[in-house]
Protein backbone atom coordinates (compact mmCIF):
# COMPACT_ATOMS: atom_id res chain seq x y z
CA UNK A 1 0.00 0.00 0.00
CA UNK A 2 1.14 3.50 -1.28
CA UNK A 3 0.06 6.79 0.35
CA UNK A 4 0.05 9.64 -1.63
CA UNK A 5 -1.00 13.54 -0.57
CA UNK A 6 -1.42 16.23 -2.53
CA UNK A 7 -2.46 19.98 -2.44
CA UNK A 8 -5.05 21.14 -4.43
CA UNK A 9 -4.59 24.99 -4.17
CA UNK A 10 -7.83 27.75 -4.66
CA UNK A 11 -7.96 31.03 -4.78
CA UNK A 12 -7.16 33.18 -2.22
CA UNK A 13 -10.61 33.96 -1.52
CA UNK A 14 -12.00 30.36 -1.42
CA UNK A 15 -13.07 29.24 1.53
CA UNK A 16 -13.28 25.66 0.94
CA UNK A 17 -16.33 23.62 2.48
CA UNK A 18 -16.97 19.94 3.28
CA UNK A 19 -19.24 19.80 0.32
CA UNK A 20 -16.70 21.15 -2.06
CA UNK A 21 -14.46 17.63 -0.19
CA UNK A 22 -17.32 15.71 -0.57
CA UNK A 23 -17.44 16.78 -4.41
CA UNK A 24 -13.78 16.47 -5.25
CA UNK A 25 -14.17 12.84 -3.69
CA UNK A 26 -16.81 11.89 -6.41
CA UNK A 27 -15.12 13.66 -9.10
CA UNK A 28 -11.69 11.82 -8.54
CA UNK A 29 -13.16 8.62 -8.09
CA UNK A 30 -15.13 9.43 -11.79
CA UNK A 31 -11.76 10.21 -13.16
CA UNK A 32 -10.22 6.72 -11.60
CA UNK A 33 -9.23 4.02 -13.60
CA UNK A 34 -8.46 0.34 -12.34
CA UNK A 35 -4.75 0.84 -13.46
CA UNK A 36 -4.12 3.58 -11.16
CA UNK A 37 -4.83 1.27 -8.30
CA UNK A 38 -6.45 3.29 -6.14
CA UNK A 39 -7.94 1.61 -3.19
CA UNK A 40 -9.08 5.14 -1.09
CA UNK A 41 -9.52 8.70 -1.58
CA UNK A 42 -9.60 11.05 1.96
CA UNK A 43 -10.30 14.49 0.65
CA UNK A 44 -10.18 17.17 3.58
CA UNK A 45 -10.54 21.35 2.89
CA UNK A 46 -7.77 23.40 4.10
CA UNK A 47 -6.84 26.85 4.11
CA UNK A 48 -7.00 28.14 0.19
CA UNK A 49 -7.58 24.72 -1.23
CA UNK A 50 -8.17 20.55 -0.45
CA UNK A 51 -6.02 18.38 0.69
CA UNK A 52 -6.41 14.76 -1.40
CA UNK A 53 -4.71 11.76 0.42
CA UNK A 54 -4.41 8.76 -2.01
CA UNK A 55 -3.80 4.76 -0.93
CA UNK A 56 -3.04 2.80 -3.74
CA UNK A 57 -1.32 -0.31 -5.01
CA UNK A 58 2.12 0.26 -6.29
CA UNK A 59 5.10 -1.68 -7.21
CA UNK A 60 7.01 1.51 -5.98
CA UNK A 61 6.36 5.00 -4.94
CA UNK A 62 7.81 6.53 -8.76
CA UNK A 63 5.06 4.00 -9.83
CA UNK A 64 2.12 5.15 -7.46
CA UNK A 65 3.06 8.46 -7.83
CA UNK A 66 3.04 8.30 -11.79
CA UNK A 67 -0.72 6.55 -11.59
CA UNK A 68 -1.57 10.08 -9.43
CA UNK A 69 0.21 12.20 -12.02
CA UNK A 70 -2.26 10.70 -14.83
CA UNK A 71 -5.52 10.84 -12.61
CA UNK A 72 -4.70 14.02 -12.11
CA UNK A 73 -4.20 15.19 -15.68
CA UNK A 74 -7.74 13.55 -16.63
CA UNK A 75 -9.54 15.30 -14.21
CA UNK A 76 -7.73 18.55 -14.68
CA UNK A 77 -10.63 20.35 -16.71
CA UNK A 78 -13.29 19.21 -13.83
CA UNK A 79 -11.05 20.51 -10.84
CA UNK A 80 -10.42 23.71 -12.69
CA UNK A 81 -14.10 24.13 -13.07
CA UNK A 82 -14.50 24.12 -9.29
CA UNK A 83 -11.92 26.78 -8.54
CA UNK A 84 -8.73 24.14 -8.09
CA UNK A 85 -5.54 23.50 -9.56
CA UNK A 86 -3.25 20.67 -9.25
């Protein structure tokens, strides 16, 4: 099991809400592929952004951190559209 976290950064003026988590959640999960071996998604708001925590399968961290990479580029156009950028 991998853990990956990652900053998802708003603007300045975002206040970021449990419901905006909640929605992030669902919208990385949409974006989710079985390759990228993702096995949990803990999204949690934080000052000027969300904080995404990843567990995955991996054969290494370059590896689990490559299948985040490419989730991340797929749902790059959604997460804009809510304010966020990778």
């Amino acid at each position: 099991m991998r853990i990956v976290r990652i900053l998802l950064k708003g603007a300045p003026v975002t206040t970021p809400t449990v419901q905006g988590a909640h929605l992030l959640h669902d919208l990385l999960w949409a974006h989710a592929t079985p390759g990228d071996g993702v096995q949990h998604i803990v999204i949690r708001p934080v000052p000027h952004g969300m904080e995404a925590t990843f567990f995955l399968t991996g054969a290494s961290d370059e590896a689990a951190l490559g299948h985040i990479r490419e989730l991340l580029l797929r749902a790059r156009g959604p997460i804009a559209t809510h304010g966020l950028t990778v």
